[in-house]
PDB file of N, CA and C in Angstrom:
ATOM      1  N   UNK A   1     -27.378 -19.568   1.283  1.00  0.00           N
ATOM      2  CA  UNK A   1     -26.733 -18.685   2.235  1.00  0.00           C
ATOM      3  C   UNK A   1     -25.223 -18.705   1.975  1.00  0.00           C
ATOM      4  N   UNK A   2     -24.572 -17.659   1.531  1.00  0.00           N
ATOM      5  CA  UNK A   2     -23.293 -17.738   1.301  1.00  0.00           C
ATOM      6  C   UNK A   2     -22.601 -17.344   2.557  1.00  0.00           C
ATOM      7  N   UNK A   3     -21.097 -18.312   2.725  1.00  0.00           N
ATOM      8  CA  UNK A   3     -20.529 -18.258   4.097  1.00  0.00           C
ATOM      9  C   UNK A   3     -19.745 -16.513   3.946  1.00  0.00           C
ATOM     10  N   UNK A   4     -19.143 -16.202   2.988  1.00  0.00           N
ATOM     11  CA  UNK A   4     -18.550 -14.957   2.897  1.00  0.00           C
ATOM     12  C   UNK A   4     -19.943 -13.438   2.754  1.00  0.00           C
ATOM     13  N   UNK A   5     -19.876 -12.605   3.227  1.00  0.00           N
ATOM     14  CA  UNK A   5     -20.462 -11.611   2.999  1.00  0.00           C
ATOM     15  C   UNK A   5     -19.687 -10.931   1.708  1.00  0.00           C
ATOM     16  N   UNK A   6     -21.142 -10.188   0.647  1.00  0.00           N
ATOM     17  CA  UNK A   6     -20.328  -9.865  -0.551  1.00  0.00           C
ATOM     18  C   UNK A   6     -20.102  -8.322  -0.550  1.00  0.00           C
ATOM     19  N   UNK A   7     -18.770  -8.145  -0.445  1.00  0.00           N
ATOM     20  CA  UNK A   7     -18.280  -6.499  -0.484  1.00  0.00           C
ATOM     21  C   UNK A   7     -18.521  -6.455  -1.505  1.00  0.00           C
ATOM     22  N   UNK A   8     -19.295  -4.605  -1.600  1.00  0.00           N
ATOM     23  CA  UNK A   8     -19.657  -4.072  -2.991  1.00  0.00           C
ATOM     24  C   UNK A   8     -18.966  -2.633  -2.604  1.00  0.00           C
ATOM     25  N   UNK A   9     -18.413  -2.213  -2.013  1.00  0.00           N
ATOM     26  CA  UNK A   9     -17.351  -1.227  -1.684  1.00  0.00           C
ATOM     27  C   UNK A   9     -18.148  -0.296  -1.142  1.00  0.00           C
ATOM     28  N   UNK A  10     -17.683   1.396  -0.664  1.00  0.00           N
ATOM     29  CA  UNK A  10     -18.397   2.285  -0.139  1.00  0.00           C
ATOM     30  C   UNK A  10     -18.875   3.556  -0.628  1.00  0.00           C
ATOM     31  N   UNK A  11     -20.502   3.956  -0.383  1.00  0.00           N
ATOM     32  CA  UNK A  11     -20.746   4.843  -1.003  1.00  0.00           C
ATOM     33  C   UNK A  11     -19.700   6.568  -1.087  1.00  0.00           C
ATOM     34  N   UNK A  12     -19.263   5.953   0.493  1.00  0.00           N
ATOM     35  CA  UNK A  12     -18.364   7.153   1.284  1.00  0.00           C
ATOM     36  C   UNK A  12     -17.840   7.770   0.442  1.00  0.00           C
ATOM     37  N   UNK A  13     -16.983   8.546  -0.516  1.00  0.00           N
ATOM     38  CA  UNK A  13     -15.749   9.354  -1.146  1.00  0.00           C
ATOM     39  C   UNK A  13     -14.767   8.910  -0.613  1.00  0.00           C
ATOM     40  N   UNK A  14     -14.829   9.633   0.722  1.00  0.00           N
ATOM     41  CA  UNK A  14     -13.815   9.528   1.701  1.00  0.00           C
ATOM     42  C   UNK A  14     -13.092   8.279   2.162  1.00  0.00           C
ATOM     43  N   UNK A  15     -13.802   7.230   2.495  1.00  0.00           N
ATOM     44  CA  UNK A  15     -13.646   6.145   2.608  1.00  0.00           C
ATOM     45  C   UNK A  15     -12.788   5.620   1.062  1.00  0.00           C
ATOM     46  N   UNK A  16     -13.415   5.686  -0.049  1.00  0.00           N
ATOM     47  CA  UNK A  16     -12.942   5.116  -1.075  1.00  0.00           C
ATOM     48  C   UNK A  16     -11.543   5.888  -1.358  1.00  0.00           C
ATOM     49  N   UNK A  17     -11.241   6.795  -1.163  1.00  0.00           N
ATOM     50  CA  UNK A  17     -10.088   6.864  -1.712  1.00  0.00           C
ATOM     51  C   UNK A  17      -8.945   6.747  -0.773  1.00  0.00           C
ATOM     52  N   UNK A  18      -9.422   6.577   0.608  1.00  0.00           N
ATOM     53  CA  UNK A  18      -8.498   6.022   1.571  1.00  0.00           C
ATOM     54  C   UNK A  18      -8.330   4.751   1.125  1.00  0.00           C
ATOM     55  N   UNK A  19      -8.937   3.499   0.867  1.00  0.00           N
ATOM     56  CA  UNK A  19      -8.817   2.301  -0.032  1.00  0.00           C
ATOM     57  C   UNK A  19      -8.032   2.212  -0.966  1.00  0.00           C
ATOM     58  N   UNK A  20      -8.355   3.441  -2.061  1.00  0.00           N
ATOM     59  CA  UNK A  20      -7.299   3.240  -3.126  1.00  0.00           C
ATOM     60  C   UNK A  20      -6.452   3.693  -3.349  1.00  0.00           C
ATOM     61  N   UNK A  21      -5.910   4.666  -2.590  1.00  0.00           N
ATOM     62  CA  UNK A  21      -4.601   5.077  -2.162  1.00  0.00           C
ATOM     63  C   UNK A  21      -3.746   4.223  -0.992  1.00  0.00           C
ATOM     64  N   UNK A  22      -4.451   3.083  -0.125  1.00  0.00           N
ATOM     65  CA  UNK A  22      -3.839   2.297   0.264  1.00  0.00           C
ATOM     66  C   UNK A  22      -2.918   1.395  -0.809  1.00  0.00           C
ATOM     67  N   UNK A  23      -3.975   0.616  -1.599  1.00  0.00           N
ATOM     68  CA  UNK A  23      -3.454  -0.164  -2.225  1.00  0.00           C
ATOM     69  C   UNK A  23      -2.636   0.299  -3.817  1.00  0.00           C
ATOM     70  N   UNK A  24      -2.785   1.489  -3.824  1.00  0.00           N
ATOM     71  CA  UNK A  24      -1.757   2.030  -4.822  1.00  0.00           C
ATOM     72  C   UNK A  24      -0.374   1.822  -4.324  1.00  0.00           C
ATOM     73  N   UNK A  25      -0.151   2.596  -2.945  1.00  0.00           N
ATOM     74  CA  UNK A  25       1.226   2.856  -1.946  1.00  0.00           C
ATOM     75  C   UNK A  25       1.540   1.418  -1.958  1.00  0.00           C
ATOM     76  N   UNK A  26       0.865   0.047  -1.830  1.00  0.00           N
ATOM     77  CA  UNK A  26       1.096  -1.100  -1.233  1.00  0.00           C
ATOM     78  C   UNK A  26       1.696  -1.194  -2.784  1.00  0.00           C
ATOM     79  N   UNK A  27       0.990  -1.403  -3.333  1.00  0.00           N
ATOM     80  CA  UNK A  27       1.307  -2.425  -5.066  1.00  0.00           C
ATOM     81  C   UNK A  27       2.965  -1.507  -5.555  1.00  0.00           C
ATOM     82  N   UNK A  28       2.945   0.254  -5.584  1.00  0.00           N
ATOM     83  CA  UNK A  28       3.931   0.916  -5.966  1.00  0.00           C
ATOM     84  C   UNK A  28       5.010   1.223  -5.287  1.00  0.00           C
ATOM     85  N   UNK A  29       4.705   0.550  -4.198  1.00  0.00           N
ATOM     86  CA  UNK A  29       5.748   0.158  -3.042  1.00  0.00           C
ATOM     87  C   UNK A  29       6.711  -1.039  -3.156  1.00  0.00           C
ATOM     88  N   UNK A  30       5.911  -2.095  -3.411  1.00  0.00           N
ATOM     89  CA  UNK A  30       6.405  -3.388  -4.022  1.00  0.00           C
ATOM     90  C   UNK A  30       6.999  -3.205  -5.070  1.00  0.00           C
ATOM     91  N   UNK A  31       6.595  -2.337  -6.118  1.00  0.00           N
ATOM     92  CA  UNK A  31       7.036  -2.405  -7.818  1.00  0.00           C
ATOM     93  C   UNK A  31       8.776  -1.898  -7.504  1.00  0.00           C
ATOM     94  N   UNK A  32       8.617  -0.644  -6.631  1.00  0.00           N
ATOM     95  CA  UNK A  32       9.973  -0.312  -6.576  1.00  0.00           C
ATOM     96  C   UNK A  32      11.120  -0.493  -6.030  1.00  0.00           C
ATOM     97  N   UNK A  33      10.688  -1.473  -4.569  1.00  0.00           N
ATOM     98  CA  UNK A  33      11.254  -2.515  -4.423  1.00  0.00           C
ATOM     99  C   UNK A  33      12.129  -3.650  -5.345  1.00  0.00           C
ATOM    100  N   UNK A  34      10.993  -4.121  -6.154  1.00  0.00           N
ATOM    101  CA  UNK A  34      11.142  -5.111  -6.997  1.00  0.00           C
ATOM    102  C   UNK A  34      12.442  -4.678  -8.415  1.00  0.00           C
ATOM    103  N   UNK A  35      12.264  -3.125  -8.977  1.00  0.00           N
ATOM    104  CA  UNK A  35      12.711  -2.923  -9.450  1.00  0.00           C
ATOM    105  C   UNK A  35      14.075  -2.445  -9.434  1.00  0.00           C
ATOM    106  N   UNK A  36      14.637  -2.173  -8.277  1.00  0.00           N
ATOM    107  CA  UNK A  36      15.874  -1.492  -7.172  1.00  0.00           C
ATOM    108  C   UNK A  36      16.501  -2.885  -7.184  1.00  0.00           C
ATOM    109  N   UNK A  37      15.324  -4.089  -6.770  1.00  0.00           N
ATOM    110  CA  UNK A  37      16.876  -5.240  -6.510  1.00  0.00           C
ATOM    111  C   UNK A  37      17.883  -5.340  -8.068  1.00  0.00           C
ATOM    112  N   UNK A  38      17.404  -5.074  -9.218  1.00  0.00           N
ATOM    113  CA  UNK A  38      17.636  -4.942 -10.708  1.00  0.00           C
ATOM    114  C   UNK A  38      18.800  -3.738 -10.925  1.00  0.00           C
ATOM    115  N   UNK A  39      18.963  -3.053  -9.782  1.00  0.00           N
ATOM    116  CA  UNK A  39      19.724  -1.646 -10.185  1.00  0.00           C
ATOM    117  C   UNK A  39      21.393  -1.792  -9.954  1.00  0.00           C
ATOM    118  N   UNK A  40      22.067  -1.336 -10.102  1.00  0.00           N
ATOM    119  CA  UNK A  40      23.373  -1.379  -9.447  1.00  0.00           C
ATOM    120  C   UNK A  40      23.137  -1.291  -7.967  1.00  0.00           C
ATOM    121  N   UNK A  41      24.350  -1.872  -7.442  1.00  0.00           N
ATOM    122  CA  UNK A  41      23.913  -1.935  -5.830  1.00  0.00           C
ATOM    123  C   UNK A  41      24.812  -0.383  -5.911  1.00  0.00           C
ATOM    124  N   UNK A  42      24.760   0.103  -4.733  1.00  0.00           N
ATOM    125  CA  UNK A  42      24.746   1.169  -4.006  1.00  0.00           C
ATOM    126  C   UNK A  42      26.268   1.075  -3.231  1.00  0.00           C
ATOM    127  N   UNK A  43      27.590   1.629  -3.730  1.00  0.00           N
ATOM    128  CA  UNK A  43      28.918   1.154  -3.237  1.00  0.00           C
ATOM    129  C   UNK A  43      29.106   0.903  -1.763  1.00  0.00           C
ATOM    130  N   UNK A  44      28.547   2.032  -1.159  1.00  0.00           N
ATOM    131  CA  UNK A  44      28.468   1.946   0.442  1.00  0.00           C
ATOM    132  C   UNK A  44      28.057   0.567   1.270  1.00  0.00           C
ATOM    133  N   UNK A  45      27.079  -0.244   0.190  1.00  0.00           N
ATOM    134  CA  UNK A  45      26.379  -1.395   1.174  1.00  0.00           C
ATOM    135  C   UNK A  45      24.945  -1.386   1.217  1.00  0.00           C
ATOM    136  N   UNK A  46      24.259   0.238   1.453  1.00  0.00           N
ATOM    137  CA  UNK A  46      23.254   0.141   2.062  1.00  0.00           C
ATOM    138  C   UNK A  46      22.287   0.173   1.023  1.00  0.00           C
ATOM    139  N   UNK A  47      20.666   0.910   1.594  1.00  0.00           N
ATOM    140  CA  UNK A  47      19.684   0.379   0.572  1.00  0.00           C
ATOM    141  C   UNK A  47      19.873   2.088  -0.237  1.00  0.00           C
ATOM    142  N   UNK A  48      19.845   1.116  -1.483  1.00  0.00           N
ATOM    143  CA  UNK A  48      19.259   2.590  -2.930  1.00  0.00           C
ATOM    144  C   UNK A  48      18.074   3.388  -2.333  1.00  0.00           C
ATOM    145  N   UNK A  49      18.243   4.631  -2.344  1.00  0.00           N
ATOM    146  CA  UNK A  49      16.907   5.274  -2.742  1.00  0.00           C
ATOM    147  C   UNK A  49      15.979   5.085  -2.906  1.00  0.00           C
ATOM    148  N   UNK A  50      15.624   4.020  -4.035  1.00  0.00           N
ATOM    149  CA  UNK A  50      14.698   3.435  -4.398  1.00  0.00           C
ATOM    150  C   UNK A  50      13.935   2.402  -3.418  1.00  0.00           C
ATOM    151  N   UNK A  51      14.666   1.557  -2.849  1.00  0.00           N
ATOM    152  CA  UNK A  51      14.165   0.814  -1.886  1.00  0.00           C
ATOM    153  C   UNK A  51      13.986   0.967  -0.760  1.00  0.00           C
ATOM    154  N   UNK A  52      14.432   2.468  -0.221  1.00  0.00           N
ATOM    155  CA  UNK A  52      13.472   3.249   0.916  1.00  0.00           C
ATOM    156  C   UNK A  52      12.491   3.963   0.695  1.00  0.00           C
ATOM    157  N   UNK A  53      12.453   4.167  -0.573  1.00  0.00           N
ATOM    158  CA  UNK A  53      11.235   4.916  -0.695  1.00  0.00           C
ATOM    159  C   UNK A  53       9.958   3.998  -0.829  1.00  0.00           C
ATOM    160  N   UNK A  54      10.118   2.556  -1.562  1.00  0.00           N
ATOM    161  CA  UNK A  54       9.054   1.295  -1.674  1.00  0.00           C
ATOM    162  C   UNK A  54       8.873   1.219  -0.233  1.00  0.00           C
ATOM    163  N   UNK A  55      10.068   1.206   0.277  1.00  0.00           N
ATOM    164  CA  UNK A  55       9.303   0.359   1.747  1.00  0.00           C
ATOM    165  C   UNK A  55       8.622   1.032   2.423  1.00  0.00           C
ATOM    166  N   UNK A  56       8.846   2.672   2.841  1.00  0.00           N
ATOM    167  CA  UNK A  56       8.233   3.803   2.605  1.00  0.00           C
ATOM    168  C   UNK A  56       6.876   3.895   2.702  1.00  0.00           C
ATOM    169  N   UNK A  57       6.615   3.729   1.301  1.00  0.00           N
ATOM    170  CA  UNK A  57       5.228   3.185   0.482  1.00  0.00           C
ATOM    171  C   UNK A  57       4.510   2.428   1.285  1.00  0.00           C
ATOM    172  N   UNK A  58       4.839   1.444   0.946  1.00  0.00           N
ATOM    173  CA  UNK A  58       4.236  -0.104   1.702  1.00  0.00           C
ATOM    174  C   UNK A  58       3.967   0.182   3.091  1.00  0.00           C
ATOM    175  N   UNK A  59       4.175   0.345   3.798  1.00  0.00           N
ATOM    176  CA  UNK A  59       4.799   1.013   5.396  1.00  0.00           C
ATOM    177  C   UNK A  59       3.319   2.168   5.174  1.00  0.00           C
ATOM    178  N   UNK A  60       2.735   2.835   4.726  1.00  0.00           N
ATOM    179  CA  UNK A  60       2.336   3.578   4.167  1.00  0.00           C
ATOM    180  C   UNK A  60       0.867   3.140   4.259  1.00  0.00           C
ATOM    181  N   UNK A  61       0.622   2.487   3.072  1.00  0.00           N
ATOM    182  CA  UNK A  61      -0.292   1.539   2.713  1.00  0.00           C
ATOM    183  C   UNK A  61      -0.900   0.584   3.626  1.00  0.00           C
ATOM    184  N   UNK A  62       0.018  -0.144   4.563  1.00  0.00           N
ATOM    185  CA  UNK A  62      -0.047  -0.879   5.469  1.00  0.00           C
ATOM    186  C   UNK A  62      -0.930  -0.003   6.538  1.00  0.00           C
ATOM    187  N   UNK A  63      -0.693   1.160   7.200  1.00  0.00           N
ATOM    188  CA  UNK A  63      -1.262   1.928   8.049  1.00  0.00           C
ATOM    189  C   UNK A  63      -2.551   2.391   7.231  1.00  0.00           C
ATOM    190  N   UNK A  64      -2.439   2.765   5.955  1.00  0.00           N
ATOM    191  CA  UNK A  64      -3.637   3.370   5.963  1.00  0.00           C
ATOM    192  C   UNK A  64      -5.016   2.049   5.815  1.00  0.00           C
ATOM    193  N   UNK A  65      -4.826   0.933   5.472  1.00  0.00           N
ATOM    194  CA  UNK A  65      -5.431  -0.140   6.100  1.00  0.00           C
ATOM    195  C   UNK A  65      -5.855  -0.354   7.065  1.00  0.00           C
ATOM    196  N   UNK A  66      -5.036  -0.192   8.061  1.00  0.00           N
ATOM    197  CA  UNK A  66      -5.330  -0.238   9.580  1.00  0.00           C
ATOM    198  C   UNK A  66      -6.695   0.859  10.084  1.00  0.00           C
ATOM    199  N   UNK A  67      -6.131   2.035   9.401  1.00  0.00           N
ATOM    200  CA  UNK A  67      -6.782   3.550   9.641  1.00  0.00           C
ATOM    201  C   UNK A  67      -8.329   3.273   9.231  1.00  0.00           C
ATOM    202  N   UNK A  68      -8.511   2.288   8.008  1.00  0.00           N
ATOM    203  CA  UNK A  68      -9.648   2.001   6.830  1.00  0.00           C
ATOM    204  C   UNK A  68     -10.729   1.271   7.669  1.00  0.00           C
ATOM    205  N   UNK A  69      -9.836   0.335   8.189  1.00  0.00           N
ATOM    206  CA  UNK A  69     -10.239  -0.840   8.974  1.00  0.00           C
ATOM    207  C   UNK A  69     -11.425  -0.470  10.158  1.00  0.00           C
ATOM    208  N   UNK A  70     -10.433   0.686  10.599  1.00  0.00           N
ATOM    209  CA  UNK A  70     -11.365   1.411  12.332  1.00  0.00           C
ATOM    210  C   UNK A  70     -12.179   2.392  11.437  1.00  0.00           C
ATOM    211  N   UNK A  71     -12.713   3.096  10.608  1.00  0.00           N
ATOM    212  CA  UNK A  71     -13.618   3.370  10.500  1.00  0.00           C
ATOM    213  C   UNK A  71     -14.794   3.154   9.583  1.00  0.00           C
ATOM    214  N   UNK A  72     -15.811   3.494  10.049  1.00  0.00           N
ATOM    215  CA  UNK A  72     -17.020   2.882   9.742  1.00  0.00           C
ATOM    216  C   UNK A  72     -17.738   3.549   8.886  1.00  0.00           C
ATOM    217  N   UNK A  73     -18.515   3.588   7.583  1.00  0.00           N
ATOM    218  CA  UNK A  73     -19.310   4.089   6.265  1.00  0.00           C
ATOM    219  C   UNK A  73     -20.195   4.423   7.014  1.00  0.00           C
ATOM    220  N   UNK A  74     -21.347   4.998   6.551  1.00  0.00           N
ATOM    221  CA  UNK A  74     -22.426   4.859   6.730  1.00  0.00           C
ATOM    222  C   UNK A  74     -23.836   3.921   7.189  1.00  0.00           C
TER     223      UNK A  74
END
């Protein structure tokens, strides 16, 4: 008897690409983040372009998780 139940993902469409468009926004959210701290800073102070648009993303990703979460496959 295994203590974890084994996800094999959903037949849904719908469902699946709410999944992988979560975790695209999450991962390409992070990348550009990651890659912005690397850039010239921004003279004003504030955040680059780049790192509103990651967080953006992520912010993004994060909800559509939530959204994934409350509904139910088949």
């Amino acid at each position: 008897m295994a203590f974890f139940k084994k996800y094999n993902g959903t037949a849904d469409l719908r469902l699946l690409s709410i999944e992988r468009w979560a975790w695209i926004l999450i991962y390409g959210g992070l990348l550009a983040c990651v890659l912005s701290y690397f850039m010239p800073a921004v003279p004003e102070g504030g955040f680059s372009l780049l790192t509103a648009c990651g967080l953006l993303a992520v912010a993004l990703g994060a909800a559509l998780i939530v959204v994934r979460s409350r509904l139910h496959g088949e």
